[in-house]
PDB file of N, CA and C in Angstrom:
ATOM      1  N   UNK A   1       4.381   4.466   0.723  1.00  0.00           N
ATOM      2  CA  UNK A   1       3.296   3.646   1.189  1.00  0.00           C
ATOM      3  C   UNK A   1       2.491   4.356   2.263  1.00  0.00           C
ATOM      4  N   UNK A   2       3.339   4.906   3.381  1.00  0.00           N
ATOM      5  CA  UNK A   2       2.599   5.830   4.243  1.00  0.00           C
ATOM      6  C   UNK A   2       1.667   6.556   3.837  1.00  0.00           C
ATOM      7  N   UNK A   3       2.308   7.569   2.437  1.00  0.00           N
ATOM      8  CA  UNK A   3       1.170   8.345   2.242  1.00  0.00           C
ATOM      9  C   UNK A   3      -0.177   7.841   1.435  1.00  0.00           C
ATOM     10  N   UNK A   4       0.142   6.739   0.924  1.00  0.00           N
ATOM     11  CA  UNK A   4      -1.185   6.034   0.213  1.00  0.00           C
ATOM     12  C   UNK A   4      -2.337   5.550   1.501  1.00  0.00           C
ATOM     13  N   UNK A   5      -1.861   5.488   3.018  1.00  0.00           N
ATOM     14  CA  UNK A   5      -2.365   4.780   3.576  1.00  0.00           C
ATOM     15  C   UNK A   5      -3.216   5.737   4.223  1.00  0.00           C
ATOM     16  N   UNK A   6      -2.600   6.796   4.360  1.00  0.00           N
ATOM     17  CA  UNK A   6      -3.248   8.450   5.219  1.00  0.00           C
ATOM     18  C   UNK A   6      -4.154   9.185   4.479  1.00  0.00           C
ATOM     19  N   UNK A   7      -3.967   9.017   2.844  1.00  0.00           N
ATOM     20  CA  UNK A   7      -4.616   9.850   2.039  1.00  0.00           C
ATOM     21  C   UNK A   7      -5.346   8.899   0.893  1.00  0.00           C
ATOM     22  N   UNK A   8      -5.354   7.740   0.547  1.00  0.00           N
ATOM     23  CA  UNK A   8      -6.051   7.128   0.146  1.00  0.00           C
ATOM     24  C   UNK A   8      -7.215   6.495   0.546  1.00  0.00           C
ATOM     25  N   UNK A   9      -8.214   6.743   0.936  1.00  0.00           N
ATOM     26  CA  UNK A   9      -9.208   5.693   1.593  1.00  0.00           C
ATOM     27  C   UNK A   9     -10.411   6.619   1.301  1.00  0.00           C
ATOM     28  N   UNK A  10     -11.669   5.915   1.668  1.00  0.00           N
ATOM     29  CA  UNK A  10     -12.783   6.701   1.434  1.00  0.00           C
ATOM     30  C   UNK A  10     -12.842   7.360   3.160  1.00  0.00           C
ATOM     31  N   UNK A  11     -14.159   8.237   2.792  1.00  0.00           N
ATOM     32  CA  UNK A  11     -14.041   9.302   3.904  1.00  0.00           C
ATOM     33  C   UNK A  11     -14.371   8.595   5.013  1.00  0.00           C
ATOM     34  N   UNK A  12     -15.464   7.865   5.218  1.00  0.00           N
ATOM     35  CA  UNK A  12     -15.722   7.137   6.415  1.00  0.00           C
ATOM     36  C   UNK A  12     -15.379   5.134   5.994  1.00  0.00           C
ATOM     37  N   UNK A  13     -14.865   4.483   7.206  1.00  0.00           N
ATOM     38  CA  UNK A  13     -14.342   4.851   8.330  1.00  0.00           C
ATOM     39  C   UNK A  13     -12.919   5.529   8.170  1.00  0.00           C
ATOM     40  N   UNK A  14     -12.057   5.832   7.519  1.00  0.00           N
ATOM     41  CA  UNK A  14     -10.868   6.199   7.664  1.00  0.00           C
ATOM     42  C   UNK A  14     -10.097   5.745   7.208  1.00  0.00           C
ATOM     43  N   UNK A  15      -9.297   5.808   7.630  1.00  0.00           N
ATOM     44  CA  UNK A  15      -8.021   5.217   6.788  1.00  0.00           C
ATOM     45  C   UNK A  15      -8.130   4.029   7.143  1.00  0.00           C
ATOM     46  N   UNK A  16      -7.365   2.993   5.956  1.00  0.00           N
ATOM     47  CA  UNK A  16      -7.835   1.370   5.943  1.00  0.00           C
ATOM     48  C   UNK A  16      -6.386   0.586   6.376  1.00  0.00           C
ATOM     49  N   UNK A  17      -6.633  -0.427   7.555  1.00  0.00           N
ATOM     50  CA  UNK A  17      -5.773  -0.757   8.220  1.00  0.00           C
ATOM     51  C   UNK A  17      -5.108  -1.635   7.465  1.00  0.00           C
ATOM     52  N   UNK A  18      -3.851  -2.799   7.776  1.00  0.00           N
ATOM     53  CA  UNK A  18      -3.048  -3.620   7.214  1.00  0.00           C
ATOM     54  C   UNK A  18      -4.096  -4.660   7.159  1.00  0.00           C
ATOM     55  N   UNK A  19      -4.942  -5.177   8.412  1.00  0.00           N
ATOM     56  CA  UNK A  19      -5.508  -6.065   7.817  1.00  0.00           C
ATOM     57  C   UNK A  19      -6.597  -6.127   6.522  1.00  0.00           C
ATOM     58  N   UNK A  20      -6.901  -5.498   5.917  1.00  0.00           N
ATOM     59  CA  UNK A  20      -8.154  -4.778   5.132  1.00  0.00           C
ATOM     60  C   UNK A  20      -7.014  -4.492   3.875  1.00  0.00           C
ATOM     61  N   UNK A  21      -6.055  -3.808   4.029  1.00  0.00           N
ATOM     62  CA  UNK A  21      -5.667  -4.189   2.952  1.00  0.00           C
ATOM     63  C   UNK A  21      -4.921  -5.660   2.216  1.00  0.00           C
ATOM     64  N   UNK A  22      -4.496  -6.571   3.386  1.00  0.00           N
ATOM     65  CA  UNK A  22      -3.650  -7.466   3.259  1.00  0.00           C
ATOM     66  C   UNK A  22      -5.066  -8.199   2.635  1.00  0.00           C
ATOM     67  N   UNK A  23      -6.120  -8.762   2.756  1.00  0.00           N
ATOM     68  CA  UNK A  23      -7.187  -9.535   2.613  1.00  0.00           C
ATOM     69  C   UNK A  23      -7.474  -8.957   1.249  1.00  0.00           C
ATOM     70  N   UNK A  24      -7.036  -8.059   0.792  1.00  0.00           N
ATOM     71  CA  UNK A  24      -7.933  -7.456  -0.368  1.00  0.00           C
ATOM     72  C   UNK A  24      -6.711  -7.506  -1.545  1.00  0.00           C
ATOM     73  N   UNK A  25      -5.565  -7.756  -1.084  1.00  0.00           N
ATOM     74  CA  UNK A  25      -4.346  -7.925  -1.695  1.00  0.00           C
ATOM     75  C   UNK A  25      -3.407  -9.456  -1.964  1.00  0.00           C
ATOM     76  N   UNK A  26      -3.786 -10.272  -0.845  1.00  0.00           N
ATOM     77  CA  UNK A  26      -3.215 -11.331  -0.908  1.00  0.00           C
ATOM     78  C   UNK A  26      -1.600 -11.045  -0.036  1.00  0.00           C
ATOM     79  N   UNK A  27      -1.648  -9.392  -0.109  1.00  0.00           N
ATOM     80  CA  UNK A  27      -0.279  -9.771   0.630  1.00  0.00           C
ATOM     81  C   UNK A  27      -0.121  -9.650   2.566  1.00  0.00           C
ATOM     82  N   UNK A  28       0.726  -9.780   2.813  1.00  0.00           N
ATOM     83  CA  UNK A  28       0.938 -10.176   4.310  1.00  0.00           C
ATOM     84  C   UNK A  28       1.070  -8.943   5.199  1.00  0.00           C
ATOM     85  N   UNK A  29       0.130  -8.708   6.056  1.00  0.00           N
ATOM     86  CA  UNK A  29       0.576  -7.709   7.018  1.00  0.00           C
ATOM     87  C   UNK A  29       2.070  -7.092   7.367  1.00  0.00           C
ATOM     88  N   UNK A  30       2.801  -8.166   7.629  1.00  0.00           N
ATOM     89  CA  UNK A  30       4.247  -8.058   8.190  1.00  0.00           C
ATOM     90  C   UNK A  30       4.725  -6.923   6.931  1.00  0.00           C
ATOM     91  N   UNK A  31       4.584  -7.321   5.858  1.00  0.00           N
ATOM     92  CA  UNK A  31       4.619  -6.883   4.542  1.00  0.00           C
ATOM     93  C   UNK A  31       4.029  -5.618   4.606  1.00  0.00           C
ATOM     94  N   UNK A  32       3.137  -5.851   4.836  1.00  0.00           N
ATOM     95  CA  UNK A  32       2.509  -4.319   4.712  1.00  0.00           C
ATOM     96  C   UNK A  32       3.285  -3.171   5.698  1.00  0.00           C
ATOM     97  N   UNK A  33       3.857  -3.515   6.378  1.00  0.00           N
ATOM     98  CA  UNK A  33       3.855  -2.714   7.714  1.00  0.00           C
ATOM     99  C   UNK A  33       5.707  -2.307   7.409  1.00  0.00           C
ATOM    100  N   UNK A  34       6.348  -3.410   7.083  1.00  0.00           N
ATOM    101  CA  UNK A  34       7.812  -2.827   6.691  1.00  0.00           C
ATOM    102  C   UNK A  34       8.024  -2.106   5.716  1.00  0.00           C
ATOM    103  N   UNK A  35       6.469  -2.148   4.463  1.00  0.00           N
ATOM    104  CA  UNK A  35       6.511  -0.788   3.280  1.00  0.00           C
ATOM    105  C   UNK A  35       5.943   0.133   4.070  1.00  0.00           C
ATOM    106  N   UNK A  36       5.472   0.058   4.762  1.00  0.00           N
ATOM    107  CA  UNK A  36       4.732   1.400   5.226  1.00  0.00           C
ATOM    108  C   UNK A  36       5.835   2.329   6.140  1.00  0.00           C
ATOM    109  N   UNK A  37       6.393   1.424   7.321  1.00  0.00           N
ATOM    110  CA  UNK A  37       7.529   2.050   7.868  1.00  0.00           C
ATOM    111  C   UNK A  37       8.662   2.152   7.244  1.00  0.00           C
ATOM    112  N   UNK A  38       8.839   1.791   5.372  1.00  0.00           N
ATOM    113  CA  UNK A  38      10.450   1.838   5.009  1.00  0.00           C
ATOM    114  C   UNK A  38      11.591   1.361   5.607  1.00  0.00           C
ATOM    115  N   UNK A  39      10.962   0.307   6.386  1.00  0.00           N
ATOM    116  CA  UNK A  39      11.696  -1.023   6.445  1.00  0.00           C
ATOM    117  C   UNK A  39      12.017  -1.557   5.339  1.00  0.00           C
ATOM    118  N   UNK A  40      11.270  -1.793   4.786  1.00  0.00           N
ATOM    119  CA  UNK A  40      11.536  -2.303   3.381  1.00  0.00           C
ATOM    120  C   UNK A  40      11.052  -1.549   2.252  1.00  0.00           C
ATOM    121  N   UNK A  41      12.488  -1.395   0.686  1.00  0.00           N
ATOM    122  CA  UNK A  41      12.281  -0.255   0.137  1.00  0.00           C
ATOM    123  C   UNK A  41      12.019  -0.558  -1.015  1.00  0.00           C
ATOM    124  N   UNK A  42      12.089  -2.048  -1.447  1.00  0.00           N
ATOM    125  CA  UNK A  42      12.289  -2.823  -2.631  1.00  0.00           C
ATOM    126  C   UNK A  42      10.900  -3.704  -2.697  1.00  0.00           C
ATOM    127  N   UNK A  43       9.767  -3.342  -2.383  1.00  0.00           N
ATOM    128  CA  UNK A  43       8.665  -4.215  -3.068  1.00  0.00           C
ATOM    129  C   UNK A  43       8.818  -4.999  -3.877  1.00  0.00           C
ATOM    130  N   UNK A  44       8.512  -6.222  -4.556  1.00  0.00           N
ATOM    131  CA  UNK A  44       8.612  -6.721  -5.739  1.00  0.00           C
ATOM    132  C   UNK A  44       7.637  -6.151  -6.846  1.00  0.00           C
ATOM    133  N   UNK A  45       7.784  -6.417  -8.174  1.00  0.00           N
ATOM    134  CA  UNK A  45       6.660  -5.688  -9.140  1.00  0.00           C
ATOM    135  C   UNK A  45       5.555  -6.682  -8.736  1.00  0.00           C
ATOM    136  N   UNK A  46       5.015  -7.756  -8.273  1.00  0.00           N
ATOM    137  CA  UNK A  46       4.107  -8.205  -7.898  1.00  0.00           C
ATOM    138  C   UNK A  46       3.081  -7.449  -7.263  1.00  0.00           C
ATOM    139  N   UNK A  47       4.472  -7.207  -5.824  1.00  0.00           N
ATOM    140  CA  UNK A  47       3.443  -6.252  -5.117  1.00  0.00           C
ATOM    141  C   UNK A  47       2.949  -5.246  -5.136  1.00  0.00           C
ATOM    142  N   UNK A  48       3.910  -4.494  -6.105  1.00  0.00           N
ATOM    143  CA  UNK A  48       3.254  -3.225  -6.619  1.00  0.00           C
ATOM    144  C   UNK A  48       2.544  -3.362  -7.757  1.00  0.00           C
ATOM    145  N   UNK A  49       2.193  -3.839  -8.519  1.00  0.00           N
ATOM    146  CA  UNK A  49       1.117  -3.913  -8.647  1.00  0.00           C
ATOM    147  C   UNK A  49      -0.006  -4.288  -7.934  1.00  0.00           C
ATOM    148  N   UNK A  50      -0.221  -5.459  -6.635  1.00  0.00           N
ATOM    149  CA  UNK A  50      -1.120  -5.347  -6.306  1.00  0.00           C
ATOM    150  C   UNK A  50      -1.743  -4.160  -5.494  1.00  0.00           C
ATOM    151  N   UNK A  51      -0.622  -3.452  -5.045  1.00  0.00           N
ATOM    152  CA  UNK A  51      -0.875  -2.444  -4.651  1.00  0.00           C
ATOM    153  C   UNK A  51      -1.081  -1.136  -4.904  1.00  0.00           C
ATOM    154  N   UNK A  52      -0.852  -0.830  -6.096  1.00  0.00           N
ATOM    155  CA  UNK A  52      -1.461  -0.199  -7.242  1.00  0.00           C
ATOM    156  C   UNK A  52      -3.029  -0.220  -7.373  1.00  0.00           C
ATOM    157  N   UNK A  53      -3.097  -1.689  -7.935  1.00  0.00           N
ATOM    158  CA  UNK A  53      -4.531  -2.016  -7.910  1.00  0.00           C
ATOM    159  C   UNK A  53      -5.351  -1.359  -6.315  1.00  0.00           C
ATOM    160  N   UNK A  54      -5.202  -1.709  -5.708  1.00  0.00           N
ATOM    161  CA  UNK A  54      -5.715  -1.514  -4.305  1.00  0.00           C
ATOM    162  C   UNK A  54      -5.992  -0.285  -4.108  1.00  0.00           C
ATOM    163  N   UNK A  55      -4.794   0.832  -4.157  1.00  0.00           N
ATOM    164  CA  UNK A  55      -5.358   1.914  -4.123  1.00  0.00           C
ATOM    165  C   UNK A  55      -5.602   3.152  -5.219  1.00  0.00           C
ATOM    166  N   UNK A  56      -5.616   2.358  -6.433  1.00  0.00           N
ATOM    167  CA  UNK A  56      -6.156   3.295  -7.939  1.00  0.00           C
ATOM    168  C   UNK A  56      -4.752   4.171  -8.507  1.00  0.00           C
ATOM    169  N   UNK A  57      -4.087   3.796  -7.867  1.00  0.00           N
ATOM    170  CA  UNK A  57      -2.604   4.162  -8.078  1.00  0.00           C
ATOM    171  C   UNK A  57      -2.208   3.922  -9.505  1.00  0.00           C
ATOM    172  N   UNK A  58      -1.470   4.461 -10.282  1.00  0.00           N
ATOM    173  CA  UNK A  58      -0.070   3.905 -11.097  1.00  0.00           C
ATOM    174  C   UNK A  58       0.933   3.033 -10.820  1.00  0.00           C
ATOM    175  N   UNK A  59       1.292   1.849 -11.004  1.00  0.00           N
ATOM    176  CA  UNK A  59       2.779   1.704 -10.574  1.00  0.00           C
ATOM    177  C   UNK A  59       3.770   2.957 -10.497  1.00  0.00           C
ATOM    178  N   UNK A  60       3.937   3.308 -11.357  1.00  0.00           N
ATOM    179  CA  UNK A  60       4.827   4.473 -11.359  1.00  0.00           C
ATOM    180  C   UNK A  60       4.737   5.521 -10.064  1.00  0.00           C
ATOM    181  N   UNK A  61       3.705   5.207  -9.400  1.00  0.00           N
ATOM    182  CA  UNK A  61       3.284   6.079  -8.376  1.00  0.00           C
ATOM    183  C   UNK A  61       5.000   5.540  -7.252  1.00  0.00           C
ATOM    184  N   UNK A  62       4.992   4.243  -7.191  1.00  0.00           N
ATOM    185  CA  UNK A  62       5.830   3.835  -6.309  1.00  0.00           C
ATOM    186  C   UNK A  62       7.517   4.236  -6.861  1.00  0.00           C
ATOM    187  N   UNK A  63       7.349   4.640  -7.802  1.00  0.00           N
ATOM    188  CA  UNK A  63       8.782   5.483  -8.212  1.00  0.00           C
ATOM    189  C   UNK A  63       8.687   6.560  -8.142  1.00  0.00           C
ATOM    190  N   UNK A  64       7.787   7.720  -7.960  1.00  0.00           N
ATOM    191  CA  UNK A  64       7.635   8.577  -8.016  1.00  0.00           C
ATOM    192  C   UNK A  64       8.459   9.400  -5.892  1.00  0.00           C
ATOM    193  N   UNK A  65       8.906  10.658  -5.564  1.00  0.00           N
ATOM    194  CA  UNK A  65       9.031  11.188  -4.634  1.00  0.00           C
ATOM    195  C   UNK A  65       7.715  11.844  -4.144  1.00  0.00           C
ATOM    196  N   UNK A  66       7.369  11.077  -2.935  1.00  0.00           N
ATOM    197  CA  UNK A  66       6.263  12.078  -2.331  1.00  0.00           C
ATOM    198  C   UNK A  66       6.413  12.490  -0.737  1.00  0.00           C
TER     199      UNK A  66
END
């Protein structure tokens, strides 16, 4: 998730915060922030897909080692 968050975004303004993505996702900051820190390692397929969607991703992206 980290790296979708550092390297996914358009060039200006930057990288796109939890709130910006949570609004554009339906899912919850708190949420956002324990995938991002690997707090939490088990997304549901819900969320990955929405989060897929969000950042032009594959699901498979979230199985993948990066």
């Amino acid at each position: 998730m980290d790296y979708l968050f550092r390297h996914v975004h358009p060039h200006d303004p930057g990288p796109f915060t939890h709130p910006e993505v949570a609004a554009a996702t339906g899912l919850s900051t708190g949420l956002l922030s324990t995938l991002r820190s690997g707090k939490n390692t088990n997304p549901t397929k819900e969320t990955q897909e929405r989060l897929a969607g969000f950042f032009g991703v594959p699901v498979a992206f979230f199985f993948d080692v990066h």
